[in-house]
Protein backbone atom coordinates (compact mmCIF):
# COMPACT_ATOMS: atom_id res chain seq x y z
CA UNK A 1 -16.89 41.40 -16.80
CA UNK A 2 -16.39 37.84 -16.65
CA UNK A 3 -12.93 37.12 -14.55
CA UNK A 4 -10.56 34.36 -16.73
CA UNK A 5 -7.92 32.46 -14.89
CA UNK A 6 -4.21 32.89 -16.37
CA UNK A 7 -3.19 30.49 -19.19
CA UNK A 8 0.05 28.04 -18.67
CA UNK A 9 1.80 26.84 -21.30
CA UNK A 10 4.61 24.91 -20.30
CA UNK A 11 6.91 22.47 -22.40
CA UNK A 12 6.38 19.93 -20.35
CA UNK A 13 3.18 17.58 -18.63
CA UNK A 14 3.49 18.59 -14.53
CA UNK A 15 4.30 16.19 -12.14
CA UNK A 16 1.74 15.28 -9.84
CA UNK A 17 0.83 12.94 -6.93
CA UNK A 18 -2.34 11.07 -6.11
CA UNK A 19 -3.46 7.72 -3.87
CA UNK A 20 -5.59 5.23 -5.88
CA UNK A 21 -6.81 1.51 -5.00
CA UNK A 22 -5.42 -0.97 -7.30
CA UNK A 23 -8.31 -3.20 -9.01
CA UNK A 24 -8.19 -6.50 -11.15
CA UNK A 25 -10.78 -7.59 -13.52
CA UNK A 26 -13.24 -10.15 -12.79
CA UNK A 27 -12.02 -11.80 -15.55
CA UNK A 28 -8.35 -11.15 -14.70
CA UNK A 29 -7.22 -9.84 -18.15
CA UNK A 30 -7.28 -6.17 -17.25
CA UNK A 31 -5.89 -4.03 -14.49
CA UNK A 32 -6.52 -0.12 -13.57
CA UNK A 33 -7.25 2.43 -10.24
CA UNK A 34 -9.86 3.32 -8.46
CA UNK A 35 -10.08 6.93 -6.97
CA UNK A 36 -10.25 7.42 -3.10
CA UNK A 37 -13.31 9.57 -2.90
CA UNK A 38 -15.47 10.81 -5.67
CA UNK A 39 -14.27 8.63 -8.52
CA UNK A 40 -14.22 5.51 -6.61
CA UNK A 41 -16.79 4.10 -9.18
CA UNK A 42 -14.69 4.71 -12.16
CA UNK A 43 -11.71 3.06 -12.91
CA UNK A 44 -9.41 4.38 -14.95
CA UNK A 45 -6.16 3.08 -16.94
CA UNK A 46 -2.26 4.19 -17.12
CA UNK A 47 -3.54 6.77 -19.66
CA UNK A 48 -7.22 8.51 -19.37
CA UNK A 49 -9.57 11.20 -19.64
CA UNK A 50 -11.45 12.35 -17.06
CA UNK A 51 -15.49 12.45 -17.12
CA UNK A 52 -17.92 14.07 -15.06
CA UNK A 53 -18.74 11.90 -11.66
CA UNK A 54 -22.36 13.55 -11.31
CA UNK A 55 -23.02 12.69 -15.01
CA UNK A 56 -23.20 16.45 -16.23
CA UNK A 57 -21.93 16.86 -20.13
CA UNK A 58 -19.65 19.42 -19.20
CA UNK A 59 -15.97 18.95 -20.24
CA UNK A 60 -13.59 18.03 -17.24
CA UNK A 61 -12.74 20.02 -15.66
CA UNK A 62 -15.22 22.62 -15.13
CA UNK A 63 -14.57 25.70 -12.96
CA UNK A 64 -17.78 24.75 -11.41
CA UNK A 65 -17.76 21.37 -10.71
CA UNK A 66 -15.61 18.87 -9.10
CA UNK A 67 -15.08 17.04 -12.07
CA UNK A 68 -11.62 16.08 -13.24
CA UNK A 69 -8.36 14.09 -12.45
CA UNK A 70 -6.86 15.20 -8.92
CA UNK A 71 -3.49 15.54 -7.32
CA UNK A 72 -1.36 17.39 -5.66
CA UNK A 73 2.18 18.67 -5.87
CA UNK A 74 4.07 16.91 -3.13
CA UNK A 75 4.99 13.60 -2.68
CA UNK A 76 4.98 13.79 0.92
CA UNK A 77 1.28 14.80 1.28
CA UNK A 78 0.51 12.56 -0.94
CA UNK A 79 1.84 9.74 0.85
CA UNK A 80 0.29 11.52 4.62
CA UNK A 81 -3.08 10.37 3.18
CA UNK A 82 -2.02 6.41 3.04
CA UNK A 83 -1.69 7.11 6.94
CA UNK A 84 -5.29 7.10 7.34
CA UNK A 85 -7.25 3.45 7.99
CA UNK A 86 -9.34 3.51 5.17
CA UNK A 87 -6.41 4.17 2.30
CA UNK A 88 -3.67 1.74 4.39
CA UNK A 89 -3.95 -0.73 1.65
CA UNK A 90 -3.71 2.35 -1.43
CA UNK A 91 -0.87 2.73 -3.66
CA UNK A 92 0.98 6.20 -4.31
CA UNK A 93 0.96 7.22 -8.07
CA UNK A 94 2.93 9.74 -9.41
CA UNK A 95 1.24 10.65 -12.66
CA UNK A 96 1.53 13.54 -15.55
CA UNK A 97 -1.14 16.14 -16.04
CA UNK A 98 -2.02 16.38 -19.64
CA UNK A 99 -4.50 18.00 -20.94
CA UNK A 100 -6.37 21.34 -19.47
CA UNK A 101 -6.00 21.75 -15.69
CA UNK A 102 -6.87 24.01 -13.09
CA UNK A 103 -4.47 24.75 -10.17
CA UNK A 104 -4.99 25.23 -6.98
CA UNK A 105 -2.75 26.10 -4.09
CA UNK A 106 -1.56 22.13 -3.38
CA UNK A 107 -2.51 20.49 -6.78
CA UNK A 108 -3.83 20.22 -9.84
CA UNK A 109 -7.46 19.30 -11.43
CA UNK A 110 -6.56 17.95 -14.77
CA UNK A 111 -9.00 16.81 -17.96
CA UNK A 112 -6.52 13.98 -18.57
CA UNK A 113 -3.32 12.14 -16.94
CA UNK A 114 -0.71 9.59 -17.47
CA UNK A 115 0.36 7.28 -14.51
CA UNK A 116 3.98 6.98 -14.58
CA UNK A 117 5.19 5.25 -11.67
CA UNK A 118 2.49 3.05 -8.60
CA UNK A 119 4.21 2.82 -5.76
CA UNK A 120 3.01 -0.31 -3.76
CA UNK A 121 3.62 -0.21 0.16
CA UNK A 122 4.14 -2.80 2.86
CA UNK A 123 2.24 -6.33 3.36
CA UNK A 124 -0.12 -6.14 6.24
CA UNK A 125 2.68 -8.23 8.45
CA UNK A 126 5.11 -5.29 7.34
CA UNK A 127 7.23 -7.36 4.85
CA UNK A 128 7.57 -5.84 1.24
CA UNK A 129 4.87 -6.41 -1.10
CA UNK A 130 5.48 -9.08 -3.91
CA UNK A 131 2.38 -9.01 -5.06
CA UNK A 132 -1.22 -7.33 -5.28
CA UNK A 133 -3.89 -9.84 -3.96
CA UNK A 134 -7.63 -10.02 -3.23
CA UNK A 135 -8.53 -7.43 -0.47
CA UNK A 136 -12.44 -8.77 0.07
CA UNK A 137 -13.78 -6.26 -1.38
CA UNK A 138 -14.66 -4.38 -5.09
CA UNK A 139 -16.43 -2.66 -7.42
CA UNK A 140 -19.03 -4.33 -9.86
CA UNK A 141 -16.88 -6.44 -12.06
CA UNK A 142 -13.64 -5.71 -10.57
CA UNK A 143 -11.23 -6.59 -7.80
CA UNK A 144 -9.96 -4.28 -5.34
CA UNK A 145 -6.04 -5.42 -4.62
CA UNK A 146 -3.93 -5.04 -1.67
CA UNK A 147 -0.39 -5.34 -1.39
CA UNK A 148 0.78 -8.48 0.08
CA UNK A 149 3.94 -10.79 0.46
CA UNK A 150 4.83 -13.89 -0.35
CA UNK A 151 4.30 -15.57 2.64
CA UNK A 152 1.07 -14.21 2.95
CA UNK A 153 -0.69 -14.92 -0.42
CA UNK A 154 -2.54 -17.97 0.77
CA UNK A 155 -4.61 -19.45 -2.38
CA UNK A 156 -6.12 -15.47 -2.52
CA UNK A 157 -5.96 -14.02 -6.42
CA UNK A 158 -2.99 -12.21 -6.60
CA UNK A 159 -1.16 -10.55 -9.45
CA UNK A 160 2.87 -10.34 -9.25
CA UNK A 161 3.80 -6.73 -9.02
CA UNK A 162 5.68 -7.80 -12.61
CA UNK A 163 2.49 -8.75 -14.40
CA UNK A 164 0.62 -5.86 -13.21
CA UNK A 165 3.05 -3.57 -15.21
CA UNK A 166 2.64 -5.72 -18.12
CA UNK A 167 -0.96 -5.82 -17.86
CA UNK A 168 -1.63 -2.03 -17.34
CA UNK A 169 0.53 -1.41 -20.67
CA UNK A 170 1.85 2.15 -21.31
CA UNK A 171 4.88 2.03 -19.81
CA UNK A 172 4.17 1.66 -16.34
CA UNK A 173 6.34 1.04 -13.47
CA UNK A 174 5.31 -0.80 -10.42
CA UNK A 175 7.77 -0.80 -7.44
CA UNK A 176 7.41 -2.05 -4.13
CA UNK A 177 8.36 0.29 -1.20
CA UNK A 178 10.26 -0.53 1.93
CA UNK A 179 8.68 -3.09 4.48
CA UNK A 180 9.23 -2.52 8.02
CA UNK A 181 12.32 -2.88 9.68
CA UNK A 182 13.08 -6.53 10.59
CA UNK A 183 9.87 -7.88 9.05
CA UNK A 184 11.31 -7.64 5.51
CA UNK A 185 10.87 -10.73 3.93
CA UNK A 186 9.57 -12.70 6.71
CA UNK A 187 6.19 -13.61 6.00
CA UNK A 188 4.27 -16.08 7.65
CA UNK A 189 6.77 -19.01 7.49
CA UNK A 190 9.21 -16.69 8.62
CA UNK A 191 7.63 -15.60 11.46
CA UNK A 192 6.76 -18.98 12.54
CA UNK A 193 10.46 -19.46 12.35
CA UNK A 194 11.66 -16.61 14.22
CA UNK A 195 8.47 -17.91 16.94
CA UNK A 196 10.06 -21.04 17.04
CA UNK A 197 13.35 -19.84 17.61
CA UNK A 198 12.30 -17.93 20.57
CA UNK A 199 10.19 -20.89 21.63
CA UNK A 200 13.15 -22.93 21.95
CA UNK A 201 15.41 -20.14 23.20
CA UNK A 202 12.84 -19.82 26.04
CA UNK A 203 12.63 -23.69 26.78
CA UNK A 204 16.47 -23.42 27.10
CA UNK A 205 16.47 -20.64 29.48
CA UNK A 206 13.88 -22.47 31.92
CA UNK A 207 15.87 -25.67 31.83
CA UNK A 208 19.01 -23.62 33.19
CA UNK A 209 16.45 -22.18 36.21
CA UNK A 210 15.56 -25.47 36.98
CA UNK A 211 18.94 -27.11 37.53
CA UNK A 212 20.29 -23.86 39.22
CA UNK A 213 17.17 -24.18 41.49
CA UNK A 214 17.70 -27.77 42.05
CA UNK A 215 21.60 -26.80 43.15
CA UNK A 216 20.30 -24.19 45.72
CA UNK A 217 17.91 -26.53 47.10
CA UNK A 218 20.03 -29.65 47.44
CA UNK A 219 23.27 -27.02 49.14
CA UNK A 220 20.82 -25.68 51.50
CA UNK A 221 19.58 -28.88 53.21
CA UNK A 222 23.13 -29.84 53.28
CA UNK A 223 23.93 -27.31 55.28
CA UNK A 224 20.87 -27.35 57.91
CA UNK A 225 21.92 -30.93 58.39
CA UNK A 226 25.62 -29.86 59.76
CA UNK A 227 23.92 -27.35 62.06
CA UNK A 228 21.69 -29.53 63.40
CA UNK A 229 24.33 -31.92 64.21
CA UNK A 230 26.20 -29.36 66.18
């Protein structure tokens, strides 16, 4: 007997969660993601179909292969994953699974998906993300992208969080999450500023110890005068 998994039919796509690397074209007309592990050399748009990564002309996904779109069910382990050095510069996508699928105890291996919503994290200096620029590195004939500030663009290629909506089509949404707290915004002029605040704060404070110094010292020879004198 050959053992068949249980069908699903349900009325509508699941929900799932993935981490991706954001890539821009060499040419800079075109935008799509780049898996974390074995689909890392195939990028894929907002909406795609999966194909086999070891080249095999079965159809995604096959019960005995790896093949196929992957995610899992929860947000939250999802977004565990962008702890790790490697996937710090990642973006969270929460995507639909069309399509056959497979699931497994913490996600799904689909034949197709639809990216709904990329989630862009922090600058590198903490700030939120304005943009997706050049991270020095990529794939033949694409860009991988990083999230980055304002402040912190320098003449890099960058693409506005905006534009990368508008040029991944299909109804995307790009947000930026939260920065850290009390970097957001700053950037590198603004943390020159806040240096050279506490520069000047600590200039200000020394000045004070030198004139209370000079006080003590002029009192105290005062004083060994008068005693000497007695």
């Amino acid at each position: 007997m050959r053992l068949r998994l249980p069908e699903e039919r349900p009325t509508e796509p699941p929900t799932g969660y993935k981490i991706a690397h954001a890539v821009l074209s060499q040419d800079g007309t075109r935008v799509a993601f780049t898996g974390v592990s074995l689909g890392g050399a195939l990028p894929y748009g907002v909406l795609a179909d999966a194909s086999c990564v070891y080249g095999l002309r079965h159809r995604p996904p096959h019960r005995r292969c790896d093949c196929g779109f992957h995610c899992v069910h929860d947000r939250t382990a999802a977004e565990a994953l962008l702890c790790t050095a490697e996937h710090r510069t990642a973006v969270l996508l929460e995507v639909a699974v069309l399509g056959a699928y497979i699931r497994f105890e913490h996600g799904f291996r689909s034949a197709r998906q639809r990216v709904r919503t990329a989630t862009v994290g922090p600058c590198a200096c903490g700030a939120r993300a304005a943009a997706l620029a050049d991270a020095g590195w990529g794939r033949p004939g694409w860009r991988a992208l990083a999230p980055s500030c304002t402040g912190c663009l320098g003449g890099r290629t960058s693409v506005p969080l905006a534009s990368f909506a508008r040029l991944a089509g299909d109804g995307l949404r790009v947000v930026a999450g939260a920065g850290a707290a009390g970097a957001e915004g700053l950037g590198v002029p603004g943390l020159v500023a806040e240096a050279a605040l506490l520069q000047a704060r600590l200039d200000w404070f020394q000045t004070q110890l030198v004139r209370l110094g000079d006080r003590e010292g002029g009192g105290g020879a005062r004083g060994g005068g008068a005693g000497g004198q007695g």
